[in-house]
PDB file of N, CA and C in Angstrom:
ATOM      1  N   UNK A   1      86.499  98.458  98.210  1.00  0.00           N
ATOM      2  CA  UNK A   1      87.473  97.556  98.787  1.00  0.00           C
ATOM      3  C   UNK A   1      86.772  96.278  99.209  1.00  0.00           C
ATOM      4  N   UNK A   2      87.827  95.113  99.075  1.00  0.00           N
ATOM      5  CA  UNK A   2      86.949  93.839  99.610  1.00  0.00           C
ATOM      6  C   UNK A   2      86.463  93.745 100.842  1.00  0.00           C
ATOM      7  N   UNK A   3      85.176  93.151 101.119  1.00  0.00           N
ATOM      8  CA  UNK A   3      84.731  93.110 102.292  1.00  0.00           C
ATOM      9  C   UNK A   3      85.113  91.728 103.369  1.00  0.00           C
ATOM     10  N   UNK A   4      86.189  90.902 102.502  1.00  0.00           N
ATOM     11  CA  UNK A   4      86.066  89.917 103.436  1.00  0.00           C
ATOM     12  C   UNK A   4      88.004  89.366 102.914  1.00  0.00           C
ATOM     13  N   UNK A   5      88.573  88.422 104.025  1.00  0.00           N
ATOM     14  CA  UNK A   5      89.526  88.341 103.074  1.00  0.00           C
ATOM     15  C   UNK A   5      90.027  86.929 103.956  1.00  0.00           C
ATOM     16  N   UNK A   6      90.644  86.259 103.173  1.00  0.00           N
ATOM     17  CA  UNK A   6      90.797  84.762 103.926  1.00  0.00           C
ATOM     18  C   UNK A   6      89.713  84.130 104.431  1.00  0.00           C
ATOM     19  N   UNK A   7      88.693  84.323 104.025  1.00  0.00           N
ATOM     20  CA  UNK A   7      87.288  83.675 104.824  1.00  0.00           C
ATOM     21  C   UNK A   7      86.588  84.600 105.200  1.00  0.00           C
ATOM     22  N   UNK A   8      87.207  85.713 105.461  1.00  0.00           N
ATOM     23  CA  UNK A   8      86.699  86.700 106.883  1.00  0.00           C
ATOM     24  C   UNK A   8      87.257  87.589 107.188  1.00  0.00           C
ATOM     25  N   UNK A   9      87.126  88.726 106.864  1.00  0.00           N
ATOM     26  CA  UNK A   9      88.084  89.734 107.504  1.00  0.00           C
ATOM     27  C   UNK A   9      88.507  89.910 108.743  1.00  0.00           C
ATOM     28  N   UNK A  10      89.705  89.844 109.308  1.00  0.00           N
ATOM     29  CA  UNK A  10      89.816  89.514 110.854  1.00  0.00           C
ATOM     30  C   UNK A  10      90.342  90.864 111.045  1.00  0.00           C
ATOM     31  N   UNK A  11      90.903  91.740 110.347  1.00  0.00           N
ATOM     32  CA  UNK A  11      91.386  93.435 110.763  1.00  0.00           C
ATOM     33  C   UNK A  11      91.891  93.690 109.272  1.00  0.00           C
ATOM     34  N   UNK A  12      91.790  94.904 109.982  1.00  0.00           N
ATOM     35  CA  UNK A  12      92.124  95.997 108.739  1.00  0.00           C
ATOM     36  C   UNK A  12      92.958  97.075 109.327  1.00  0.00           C
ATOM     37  N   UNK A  13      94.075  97.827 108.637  1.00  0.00           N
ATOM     38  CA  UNK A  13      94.433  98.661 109.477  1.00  0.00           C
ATOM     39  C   UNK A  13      94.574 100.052 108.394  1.00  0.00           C
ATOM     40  N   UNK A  14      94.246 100.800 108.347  1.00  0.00           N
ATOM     41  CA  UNK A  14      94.606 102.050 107.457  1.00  0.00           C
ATOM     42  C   UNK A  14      94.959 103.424 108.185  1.00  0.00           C
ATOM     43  N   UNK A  15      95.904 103.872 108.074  1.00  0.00           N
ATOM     44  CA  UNK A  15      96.295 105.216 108.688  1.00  0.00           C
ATOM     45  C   UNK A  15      96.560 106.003 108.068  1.00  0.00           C
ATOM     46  N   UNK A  16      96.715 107.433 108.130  1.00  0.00           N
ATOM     47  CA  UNK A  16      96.583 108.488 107.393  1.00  0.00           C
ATOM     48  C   UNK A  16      98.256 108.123 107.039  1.00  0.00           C
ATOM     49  N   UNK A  17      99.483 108.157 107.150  1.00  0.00           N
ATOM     50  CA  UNK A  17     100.310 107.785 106.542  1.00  0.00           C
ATOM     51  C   UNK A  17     100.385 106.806 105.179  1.00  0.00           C
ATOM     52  N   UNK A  18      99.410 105.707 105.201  1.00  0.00           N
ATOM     53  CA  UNK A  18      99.430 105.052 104.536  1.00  0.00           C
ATOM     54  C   UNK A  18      98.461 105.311 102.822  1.00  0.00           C
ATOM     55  N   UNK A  19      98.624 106.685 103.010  1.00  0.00           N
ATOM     56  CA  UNK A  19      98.193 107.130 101.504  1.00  0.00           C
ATOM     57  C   UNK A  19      99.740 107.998 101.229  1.00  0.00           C
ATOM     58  N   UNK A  20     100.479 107.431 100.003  1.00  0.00           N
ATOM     59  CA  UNK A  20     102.165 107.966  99.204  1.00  0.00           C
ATOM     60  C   UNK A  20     101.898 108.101  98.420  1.00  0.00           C
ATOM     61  N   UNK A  21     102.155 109.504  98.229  1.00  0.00           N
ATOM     62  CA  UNK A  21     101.997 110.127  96.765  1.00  0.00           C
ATOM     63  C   UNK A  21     103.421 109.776  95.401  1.00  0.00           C
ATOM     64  N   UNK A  22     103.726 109.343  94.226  1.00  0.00           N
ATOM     65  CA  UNK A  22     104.615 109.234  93.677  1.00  0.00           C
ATOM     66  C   UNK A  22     104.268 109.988  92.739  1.00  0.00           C
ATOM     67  N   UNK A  23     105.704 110.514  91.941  1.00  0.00           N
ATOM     68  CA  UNK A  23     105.102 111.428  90.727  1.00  0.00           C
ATOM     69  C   UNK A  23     103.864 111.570  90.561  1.00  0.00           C
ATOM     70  N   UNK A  24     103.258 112.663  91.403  1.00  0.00           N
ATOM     71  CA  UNK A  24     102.336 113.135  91.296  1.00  0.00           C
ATOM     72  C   UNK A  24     101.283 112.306  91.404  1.00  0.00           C
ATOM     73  N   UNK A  25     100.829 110.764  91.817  1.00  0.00           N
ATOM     74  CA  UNK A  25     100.045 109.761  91.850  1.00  0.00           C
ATOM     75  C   UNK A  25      99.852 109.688  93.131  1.00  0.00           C
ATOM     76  N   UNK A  26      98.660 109.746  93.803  1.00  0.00           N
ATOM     77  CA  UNK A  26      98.443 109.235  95.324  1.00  0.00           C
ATOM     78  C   UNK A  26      98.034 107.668  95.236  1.00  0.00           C
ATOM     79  N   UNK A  27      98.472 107.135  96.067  1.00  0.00           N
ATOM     80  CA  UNK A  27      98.357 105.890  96.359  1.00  0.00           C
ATOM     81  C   UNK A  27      97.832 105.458  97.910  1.00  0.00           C
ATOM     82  N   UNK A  28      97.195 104.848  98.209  1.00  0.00           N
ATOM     83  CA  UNK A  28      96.504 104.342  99.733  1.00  0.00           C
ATOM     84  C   UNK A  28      96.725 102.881  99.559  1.00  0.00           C
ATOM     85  N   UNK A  29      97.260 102.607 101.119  1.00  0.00           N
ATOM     86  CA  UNK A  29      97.116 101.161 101.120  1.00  0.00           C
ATOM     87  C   UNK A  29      96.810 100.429 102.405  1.00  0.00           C
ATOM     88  N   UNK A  30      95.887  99.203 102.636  1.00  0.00           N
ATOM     89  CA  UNK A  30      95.536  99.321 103.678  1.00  0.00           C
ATOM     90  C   UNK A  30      95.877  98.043 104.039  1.00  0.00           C
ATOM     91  N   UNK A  31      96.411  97.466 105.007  1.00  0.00           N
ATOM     92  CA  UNK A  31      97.031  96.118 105.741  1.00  0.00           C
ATOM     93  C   UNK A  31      95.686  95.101 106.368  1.00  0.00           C
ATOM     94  N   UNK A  32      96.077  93.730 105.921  1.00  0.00           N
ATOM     95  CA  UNK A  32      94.720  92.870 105.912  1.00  0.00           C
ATOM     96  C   UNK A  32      95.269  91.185 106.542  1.00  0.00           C
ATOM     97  N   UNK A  33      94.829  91.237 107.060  1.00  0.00           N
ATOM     98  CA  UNK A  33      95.006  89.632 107.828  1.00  0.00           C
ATOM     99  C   UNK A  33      94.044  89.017 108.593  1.00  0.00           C
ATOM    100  N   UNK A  34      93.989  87.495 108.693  1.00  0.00           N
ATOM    101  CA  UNK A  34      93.231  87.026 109.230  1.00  0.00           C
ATOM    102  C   UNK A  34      93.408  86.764 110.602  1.00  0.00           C
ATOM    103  N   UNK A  35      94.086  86.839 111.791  1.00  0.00           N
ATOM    104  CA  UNK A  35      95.540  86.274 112.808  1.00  0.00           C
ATOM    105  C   UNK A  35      96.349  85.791 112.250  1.00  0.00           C
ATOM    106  N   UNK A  36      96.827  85.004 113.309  1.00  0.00           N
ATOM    107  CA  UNK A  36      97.911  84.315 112.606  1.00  0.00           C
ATOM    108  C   UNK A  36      99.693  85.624 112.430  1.00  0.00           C
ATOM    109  N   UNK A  37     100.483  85.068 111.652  1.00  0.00           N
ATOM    110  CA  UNK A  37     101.829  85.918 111.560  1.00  0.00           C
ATOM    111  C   UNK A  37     101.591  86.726 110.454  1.00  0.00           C
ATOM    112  N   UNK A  38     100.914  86.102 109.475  1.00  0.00           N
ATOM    113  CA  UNK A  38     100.917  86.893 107.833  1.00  0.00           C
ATOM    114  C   UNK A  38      99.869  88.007 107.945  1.00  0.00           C
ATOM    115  N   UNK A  39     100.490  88.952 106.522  1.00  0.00           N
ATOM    116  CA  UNK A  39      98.814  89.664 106.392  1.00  0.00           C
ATOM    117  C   UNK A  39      99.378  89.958 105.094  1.00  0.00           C
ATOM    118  N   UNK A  40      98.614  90.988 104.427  1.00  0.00           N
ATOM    119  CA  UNK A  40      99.089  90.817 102.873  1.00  0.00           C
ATOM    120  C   UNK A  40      97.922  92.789 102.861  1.00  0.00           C
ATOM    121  N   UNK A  41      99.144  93.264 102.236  1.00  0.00           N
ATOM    122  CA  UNK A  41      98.827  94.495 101.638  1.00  0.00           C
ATOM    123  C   UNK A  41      97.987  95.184 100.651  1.00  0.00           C
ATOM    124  N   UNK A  42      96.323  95.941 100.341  1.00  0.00           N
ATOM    125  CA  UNK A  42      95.537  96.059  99.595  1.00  0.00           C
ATOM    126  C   UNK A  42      96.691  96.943  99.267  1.00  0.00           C
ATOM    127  N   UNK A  43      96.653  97.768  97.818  1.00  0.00           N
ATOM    128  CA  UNK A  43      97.040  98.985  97.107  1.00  0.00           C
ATOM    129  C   UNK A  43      96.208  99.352  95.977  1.00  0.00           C
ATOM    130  N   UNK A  44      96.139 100.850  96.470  1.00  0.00           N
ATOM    131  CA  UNK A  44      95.307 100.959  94.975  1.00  0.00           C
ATOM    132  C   UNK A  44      95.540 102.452  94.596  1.00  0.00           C
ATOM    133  N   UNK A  45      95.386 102.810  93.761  1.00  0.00           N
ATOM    134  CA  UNK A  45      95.283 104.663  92.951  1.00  0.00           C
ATOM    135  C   UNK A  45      94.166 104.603  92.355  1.00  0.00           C
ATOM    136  N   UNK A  46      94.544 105.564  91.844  1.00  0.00           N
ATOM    137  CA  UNK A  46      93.250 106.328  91.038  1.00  0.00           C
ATOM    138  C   UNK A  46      93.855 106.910  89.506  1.00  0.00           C
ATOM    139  N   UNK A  47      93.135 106.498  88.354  1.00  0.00           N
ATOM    140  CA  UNK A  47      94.020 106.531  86.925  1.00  0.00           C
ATOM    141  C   UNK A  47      92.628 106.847  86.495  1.00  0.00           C
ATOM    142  N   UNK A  48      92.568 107.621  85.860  1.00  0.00           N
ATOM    143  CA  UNK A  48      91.646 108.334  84.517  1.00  0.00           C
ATOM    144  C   UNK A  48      90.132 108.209  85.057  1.00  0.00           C
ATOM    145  N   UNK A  49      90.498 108.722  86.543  1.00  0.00           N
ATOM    146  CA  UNK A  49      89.462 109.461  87.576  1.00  0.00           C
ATOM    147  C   UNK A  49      88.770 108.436  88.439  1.00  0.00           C
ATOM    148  N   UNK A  50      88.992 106.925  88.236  1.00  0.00           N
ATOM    149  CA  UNK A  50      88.279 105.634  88.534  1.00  0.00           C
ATOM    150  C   UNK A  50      89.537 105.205  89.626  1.00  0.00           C
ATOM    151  N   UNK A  51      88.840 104.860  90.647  1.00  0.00           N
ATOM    152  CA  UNK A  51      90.038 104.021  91.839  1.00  0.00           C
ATOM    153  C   UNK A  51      90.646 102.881  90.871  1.00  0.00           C
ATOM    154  N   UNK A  52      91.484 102.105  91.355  1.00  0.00           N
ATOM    155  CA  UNK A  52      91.926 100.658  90.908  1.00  0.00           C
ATOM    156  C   UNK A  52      92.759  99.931  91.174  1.00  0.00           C
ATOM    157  N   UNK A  53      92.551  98.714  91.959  1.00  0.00           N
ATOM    158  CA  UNK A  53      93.605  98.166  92.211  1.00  0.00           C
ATOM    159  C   UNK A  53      94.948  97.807  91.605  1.00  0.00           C
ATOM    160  N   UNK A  54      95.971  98.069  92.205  1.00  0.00           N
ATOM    161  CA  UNK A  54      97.318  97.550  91.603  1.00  0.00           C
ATOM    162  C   UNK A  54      97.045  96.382  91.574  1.00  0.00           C
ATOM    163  N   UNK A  55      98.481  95.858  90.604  1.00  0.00           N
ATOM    164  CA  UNK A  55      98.254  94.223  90.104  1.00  0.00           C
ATOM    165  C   UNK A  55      98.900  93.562  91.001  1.00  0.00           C
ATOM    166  N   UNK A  56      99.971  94.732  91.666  1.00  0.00           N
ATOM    167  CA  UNK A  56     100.687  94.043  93.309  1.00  0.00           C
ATOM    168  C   UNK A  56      99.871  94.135  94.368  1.00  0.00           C
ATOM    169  N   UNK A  57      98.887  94.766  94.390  1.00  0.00           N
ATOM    170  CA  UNK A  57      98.124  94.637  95.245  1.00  0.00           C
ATOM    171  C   UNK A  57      97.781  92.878  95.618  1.00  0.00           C
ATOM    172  N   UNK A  58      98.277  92.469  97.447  1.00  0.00           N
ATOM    173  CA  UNK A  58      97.767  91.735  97.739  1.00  0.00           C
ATOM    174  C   UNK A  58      99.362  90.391  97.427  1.00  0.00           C
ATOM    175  N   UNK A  59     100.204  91.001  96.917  1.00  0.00           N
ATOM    176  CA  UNK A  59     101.724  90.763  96.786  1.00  0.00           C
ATOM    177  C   UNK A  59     102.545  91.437  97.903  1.00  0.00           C
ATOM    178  N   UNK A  60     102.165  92.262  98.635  1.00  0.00           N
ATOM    179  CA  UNK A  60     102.649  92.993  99.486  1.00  0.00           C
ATOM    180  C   UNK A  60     102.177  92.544 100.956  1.00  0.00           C
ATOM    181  N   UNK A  61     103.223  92.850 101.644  1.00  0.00           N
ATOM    182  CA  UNK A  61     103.557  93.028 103.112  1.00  0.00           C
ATOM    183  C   UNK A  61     104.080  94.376 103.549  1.00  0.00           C
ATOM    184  N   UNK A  62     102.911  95.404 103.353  1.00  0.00           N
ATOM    185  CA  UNK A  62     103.339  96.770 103.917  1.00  0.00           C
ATOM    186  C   UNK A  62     103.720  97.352 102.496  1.00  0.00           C
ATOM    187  N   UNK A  63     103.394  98.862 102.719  1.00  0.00           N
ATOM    188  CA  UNK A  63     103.676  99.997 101.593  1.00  0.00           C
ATOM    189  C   UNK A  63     104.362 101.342 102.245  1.00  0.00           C
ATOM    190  N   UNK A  64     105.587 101.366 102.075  1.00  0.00           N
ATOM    191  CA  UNK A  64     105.951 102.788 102.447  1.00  0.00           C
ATOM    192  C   UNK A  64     106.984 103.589 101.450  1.00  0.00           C
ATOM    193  N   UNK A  65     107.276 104.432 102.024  1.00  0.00           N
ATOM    194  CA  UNK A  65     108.192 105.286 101.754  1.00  0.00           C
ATOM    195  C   UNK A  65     109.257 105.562 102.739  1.00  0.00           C
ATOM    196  N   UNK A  66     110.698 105.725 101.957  1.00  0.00           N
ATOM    197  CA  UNK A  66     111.709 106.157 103.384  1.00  0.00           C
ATOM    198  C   UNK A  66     112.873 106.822 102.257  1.00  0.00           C
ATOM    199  N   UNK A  67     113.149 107.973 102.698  1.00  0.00           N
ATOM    200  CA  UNK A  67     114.441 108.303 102.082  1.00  0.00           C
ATOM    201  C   UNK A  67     114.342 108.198 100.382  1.00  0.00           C
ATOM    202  N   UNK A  68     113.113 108.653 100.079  1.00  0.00           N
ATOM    203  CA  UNK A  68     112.426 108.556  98.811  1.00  0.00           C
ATOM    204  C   UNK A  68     112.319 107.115  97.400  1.00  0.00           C
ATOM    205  N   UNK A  69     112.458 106.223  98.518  1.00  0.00           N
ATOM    206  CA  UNK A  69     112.652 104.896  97.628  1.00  0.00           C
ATOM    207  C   UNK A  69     111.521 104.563  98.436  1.00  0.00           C
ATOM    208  N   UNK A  70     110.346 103.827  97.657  1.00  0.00           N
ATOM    209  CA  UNK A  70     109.247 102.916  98.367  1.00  0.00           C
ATOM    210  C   UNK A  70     109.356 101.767  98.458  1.00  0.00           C
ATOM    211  N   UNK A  71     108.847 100.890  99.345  1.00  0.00           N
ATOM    212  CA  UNK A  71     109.124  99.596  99.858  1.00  0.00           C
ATOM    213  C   UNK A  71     108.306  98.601 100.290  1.00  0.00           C
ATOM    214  N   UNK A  72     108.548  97.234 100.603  1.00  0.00           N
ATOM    215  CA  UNK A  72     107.391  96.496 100.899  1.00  0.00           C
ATOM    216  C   UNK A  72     108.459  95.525 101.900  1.00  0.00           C
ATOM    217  N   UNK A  73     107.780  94.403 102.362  1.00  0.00           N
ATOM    218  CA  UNK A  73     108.771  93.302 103.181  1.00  0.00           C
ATOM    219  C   UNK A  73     108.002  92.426 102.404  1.00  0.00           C
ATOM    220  N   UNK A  74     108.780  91.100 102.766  1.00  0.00           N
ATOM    221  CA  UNK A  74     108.354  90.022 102.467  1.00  0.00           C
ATOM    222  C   UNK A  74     108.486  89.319 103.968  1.00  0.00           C
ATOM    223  N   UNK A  75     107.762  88.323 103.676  1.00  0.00           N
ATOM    224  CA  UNK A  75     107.583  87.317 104.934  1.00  0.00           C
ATOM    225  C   UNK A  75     108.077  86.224 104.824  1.00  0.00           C
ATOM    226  N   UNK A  76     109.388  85.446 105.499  1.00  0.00           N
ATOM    227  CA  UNK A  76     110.637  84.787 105.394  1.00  0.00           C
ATOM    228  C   UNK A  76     110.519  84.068 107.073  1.00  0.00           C
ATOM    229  N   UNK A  77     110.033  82.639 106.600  1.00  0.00           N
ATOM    230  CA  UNK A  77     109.865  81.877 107.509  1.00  0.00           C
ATOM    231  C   UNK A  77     111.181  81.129 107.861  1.00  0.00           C
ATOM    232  N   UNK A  78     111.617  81.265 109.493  1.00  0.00           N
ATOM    233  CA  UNK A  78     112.888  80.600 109.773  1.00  0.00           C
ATOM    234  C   UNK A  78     113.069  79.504 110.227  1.00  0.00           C
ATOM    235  N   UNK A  79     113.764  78.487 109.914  1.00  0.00           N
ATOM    236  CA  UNK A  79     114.442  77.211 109.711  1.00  0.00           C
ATOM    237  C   UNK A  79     114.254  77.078 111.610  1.00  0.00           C
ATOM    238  N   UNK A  80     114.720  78.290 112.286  1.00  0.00           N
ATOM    239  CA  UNK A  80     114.303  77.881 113.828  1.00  0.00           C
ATOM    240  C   UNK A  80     113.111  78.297 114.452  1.00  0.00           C
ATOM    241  N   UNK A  81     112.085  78.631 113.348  1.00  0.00           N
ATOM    242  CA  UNK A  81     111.337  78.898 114.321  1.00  0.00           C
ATOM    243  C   UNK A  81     110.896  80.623 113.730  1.00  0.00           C
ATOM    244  N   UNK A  82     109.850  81.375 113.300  1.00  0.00           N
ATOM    245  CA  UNK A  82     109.411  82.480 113.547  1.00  0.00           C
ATOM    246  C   UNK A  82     110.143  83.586 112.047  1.00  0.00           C
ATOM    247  N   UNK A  83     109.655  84.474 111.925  1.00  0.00           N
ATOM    248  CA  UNK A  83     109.982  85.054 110.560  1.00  0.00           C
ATOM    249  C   UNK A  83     110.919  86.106 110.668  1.00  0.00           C
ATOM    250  N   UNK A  84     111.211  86.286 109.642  1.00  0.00           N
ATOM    251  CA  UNK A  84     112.048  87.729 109.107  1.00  0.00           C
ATOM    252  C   UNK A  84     111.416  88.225 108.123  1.00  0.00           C
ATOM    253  N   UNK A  85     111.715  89.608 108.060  1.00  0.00           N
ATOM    254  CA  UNK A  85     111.029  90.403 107.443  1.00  0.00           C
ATOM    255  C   UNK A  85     111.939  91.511 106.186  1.00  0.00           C
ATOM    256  N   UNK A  86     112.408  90.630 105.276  1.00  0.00           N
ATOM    257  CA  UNK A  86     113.629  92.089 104.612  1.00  0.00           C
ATOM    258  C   UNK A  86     113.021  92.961 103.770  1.00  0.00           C
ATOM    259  N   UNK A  87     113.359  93.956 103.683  1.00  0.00           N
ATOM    260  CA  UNK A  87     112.915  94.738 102.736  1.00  0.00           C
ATOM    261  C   UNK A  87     112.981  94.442 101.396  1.00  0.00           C
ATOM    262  N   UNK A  88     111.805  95.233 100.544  1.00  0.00           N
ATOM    263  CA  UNK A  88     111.805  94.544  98.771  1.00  0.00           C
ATOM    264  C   UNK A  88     111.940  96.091  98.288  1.00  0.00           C
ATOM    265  N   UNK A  89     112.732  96.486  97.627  1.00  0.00           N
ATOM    266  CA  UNK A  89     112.334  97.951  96.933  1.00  0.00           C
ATOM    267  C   UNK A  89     111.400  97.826  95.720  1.00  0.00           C
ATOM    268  N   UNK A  90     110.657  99.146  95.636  1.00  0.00           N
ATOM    269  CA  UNK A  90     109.162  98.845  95.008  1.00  0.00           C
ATOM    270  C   UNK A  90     109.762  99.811  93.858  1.00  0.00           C
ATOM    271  N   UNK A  91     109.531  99.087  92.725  1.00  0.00           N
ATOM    272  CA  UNK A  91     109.997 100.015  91.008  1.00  0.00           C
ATOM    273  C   UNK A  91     108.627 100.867  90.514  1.00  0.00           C
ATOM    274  N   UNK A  92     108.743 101.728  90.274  1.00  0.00           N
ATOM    275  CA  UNK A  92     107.109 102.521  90.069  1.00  0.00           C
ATOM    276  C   UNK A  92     107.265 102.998  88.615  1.00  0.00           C
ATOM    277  N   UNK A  93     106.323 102.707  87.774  1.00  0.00           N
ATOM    278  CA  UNK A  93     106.177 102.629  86.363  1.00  0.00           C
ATOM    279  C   UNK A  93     105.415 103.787  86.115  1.00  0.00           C
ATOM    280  N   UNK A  94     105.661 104.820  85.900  1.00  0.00           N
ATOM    281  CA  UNK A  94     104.551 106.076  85.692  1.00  0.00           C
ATOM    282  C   UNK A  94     103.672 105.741  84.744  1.00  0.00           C
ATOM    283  N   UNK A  95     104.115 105.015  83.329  1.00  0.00           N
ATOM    284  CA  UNK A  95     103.381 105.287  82.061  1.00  0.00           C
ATOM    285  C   UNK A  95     102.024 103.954  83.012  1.00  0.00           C
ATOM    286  N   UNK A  96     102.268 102.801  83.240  1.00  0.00           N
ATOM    287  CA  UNK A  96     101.694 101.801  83.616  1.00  0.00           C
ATOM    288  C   UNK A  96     100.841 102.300  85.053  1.00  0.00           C
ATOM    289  N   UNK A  97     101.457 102.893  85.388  1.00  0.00           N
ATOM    290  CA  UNK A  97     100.903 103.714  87.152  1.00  0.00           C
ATOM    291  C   UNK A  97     100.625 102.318  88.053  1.00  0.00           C
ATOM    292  N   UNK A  98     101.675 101.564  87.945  1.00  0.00           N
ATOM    293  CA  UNK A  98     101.572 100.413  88.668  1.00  0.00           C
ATOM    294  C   UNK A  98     103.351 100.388  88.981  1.00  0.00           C
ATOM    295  N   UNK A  99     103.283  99.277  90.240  1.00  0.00           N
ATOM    296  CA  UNK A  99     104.754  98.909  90.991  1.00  0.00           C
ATOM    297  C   UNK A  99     105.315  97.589  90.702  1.00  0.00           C
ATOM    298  N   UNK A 100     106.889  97.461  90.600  1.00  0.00           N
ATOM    299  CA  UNK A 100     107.277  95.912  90.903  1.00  0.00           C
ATOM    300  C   UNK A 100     108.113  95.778  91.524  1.00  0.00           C
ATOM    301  N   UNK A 101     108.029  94.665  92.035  1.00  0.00           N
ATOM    302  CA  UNK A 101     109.073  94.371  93.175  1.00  0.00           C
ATOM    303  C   UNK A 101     110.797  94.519  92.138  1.00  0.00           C
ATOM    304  N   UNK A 102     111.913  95.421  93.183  1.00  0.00           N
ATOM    305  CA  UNK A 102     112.706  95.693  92.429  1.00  0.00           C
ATOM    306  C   UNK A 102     113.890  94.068  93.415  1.00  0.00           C
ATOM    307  N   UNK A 103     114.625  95.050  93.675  1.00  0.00           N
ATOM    308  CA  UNK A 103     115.834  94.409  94.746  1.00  0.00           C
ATOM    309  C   UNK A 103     115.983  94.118  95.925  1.00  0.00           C
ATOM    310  N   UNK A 104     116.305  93.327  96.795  1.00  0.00           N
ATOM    311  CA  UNK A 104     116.074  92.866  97.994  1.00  0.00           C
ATOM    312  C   UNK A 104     116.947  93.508  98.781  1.00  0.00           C
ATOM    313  N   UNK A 105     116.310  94.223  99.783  1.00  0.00           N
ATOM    314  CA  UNK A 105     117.566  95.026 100.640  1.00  0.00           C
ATOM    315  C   UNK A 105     117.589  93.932 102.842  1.00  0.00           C
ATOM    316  N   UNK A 106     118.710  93.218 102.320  1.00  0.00           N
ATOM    317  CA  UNK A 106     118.704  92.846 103.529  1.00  0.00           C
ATOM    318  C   UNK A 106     118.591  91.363 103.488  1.00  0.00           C
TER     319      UNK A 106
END
C-alpha cells in the first residue's frame, strides 16, 4: 500500500469491517486523507493469488455493504457552505473482479 498520499499521509483508517467479501472475492479497503473535509478510498483484492489495486481505487469515498448492495459516497460541495454526501451504488464485475460506479441513491 502507498506510503504517502497528498504529500503526506495525514491518517489512515482500516477496520476489520472494512474487508467485503463479494462472490466469493474478499476485498479490503482502507480510508486516506490529508485534513481538510475530503479523503479518498484505497481498494484492493487479490486475483490469481497477487493483491491489486482496483482501477476505482482512489475514486471512492468509503466502501461498504448494506442490505447486500455495495456502496461508496461522493463528496458534493454546497452552494451554502459545507458538503453532502449521497450514496453511489457500486456494480461488481466478477469476470473483471473490479467495481463501477452504478446509480446515485439520494
Amino acid at each position: 500500500m502507498p506510503g504517502d498520499f497528498w504529500g503526506g499521509l495525514y491518517y489512515s483508517k482500516a477496520k476489520e469491517d472494512e474487508y467485503i467479501v463479494c462472490q466469493g472475492k474478499g476485498f479490503f479497503a482502507v480510508d486516506c486523507g490529508n485534513g481538510g473535509s475530503g479523503w479518498q478510498t484505497l481498494l484492493y483484492g487479490v486475483k490469481d493469488d497477487l493483491p491489486y489495486e482496483l482501477d476505482i481505487s482512489r475514486k471512492l469515498q468509503g466502501f461498504y455493504k448494506k442490505d447486500d448492495i455495495y456502496y461508496t459516497t461522493e463528496n458534493e460541495f454546497l452552494e451554502e457552505g459545507g458538503h453532502r454526501y449521497p450514496e453511489v451504488e457500486l456494480i461488481y464485475n466478477s469476470g473483471a473482479q473490479q467495481f463501477a460506479k452504478g446509480q446515485r441513491i439520494g
